[in-house]
C-alpha atoms as a PDB file:
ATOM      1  CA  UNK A   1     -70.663 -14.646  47.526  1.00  0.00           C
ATOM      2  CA  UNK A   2     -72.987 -13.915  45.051  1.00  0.00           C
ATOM      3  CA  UNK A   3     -73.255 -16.000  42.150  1.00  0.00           C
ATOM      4  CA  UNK A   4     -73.120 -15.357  38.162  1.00  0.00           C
ATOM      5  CA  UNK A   5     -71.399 -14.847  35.029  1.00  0.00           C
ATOM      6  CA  UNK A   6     -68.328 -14.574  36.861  1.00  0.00           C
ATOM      7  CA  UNK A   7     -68.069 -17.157  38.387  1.00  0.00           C
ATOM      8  CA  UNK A   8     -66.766 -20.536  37.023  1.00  0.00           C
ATOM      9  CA  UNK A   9     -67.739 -23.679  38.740  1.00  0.00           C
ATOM     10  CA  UNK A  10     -66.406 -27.384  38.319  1.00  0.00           C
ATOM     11  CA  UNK A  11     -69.267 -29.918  39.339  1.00  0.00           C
ATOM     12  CA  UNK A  12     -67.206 -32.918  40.026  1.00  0.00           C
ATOM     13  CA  UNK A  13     -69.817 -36.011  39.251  1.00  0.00           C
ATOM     14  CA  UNK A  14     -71.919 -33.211  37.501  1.00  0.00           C
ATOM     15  CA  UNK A  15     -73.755 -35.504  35.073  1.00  0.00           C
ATOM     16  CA  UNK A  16     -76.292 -37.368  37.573  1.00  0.00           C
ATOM     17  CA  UNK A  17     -77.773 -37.713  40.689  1.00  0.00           C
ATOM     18  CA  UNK A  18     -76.924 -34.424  43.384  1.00  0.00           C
ATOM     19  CA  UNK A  19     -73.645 -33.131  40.891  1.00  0.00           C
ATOM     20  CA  UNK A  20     -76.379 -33.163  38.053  1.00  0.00           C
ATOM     21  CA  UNK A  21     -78.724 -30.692  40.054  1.00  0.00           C
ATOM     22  CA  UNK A  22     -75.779 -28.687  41.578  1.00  0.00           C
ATOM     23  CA  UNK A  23     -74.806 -28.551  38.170  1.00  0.00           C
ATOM     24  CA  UNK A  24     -78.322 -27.050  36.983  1.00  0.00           C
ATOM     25  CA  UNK A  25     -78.904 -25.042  40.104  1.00  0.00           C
ATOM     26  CA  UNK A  26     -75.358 -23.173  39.240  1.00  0.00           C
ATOM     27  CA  UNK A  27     -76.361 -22.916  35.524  1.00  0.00           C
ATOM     28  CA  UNK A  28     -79.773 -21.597  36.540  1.00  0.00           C
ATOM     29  CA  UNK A  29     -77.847 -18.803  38.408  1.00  0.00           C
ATOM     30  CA  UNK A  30     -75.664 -17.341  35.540  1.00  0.00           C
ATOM     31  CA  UNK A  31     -72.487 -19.831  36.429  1.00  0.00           C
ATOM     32  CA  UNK A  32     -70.404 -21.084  34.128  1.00  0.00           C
ATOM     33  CA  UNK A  33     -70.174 -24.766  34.742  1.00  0.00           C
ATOM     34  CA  UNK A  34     -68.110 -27.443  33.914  1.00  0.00           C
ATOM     35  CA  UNK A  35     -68.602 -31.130  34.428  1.00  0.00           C
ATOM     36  CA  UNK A  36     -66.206 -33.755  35.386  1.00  0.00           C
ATOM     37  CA  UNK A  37     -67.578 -37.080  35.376  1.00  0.00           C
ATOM     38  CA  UNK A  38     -66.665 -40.494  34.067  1.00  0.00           C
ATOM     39  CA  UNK A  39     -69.891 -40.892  31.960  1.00  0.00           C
ATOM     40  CA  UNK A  40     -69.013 -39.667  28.753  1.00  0.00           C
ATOM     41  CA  UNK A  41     -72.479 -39.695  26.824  1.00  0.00           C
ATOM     42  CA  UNK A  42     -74.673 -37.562  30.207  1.00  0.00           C
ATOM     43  CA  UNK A  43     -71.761 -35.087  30.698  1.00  0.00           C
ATOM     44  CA  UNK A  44     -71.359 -34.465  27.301  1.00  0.00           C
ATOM     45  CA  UNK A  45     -75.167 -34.110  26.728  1.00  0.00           C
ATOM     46  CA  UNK A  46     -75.410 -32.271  29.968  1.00  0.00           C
ATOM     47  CA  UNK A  47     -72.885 -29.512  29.533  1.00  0.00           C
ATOM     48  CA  UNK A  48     -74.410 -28.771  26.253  1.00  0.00           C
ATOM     49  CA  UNK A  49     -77.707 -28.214  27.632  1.00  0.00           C
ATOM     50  CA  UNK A  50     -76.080 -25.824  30.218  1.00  0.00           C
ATOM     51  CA  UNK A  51     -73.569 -24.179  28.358  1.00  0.00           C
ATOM     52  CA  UNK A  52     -70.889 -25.348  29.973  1.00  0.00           C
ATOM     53  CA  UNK A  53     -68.271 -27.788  29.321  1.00  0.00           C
ATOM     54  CA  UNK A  54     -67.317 -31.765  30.530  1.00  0.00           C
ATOM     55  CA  UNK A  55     -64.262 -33.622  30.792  1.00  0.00           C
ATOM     56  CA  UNK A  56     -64.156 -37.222  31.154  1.00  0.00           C
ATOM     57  CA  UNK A  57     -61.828 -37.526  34.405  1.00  0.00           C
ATOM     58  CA  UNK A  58     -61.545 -40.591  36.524  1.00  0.00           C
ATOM     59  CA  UNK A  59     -61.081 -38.593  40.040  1.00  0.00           C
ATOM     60  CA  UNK A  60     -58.542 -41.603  41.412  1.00  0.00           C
ATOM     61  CA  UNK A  61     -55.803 -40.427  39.115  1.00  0.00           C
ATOM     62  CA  UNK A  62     -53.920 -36.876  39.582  1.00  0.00           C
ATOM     63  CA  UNK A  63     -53.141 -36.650  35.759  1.00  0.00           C
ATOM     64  CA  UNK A  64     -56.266 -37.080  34.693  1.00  0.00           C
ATOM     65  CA  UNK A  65     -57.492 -34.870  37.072  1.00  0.00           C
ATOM     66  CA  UNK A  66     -55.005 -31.825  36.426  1.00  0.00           C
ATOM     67  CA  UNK A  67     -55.466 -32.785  32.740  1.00  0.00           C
ATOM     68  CA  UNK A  68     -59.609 -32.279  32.602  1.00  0.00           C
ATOM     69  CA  UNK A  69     -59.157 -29.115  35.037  1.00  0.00           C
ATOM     70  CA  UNK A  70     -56.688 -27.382  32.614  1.00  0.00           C
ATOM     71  CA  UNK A  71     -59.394 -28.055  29.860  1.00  0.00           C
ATOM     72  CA  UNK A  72     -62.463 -27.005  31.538  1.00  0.00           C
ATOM     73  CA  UNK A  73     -60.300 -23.844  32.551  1.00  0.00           C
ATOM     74  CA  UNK A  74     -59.858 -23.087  28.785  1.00  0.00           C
ATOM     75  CA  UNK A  75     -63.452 -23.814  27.986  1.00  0.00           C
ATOM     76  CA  UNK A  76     -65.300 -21.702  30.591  1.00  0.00           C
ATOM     77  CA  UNK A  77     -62.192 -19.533  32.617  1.00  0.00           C
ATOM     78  CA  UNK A  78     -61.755 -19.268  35.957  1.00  0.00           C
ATOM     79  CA  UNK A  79     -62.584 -15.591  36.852  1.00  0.00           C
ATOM     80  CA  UNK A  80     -63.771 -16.745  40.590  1.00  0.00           C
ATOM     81  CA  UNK A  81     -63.823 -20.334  40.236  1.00  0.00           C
ATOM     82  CA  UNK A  82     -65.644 -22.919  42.801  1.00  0.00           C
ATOM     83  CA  UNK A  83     -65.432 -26.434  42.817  1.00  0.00           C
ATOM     84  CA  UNK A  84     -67.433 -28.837  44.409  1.00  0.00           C
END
C-alpha cells in the first residue's frame, strides 16, 4: 500500500510515546492523521502541528469511541482509512 494524501489514518494513543511517532512518521508521508488520545492539551497541540485532527476518546467505552471516530472522519475523511 503506498501511503499519502489519500489515505486517512487514526493513531489511537497518537499524542506520546510510539502513537506520537507513528503519528509523525504517517504525517511525514502525506497521511492525513487523526489522533485519539485521552490527553487533551498533547493531542490537541499535536494534531495541529501535523495537520490533522484529535479527539479526546477514552478507548474502554464504545460511545466514546464511535463518537471521536465519526468526528475525526468529518475532519480528515476516510478515502482509504488505516487505524492503528
Amino acid at each position: 500500500m503506498e501511503l499519502n494524501a489519500n489515505i486517512s489514518a487514526v493513531v489511537t494513543g497518537g499524542a506520546s510515546g510510539l502513537g506520537e511517532a507513528t503519528a509523525r512518521k504517517l504525517a511525514a508521508l502525506g497521511v492525513k492523521v487523526g489522533i485519539i488520545d485521552m490527553n487533551e492539551e498533547k493531542g490537541q497541540a499535536l494534531a495541529k502541528e501535523l495537520g490533522g485532527a484529535f479527539a479526546k476518546v477514552n478507548v474502554t467505552s464504545d460511545e466514546e469511541v464511535a463518537r471521536g471516530f465519526a468526528e475525526l472522519r468529518a475532519a480528515i475523511g476516510q478515502e482509504r482509512l488505516l487505524i492503528n
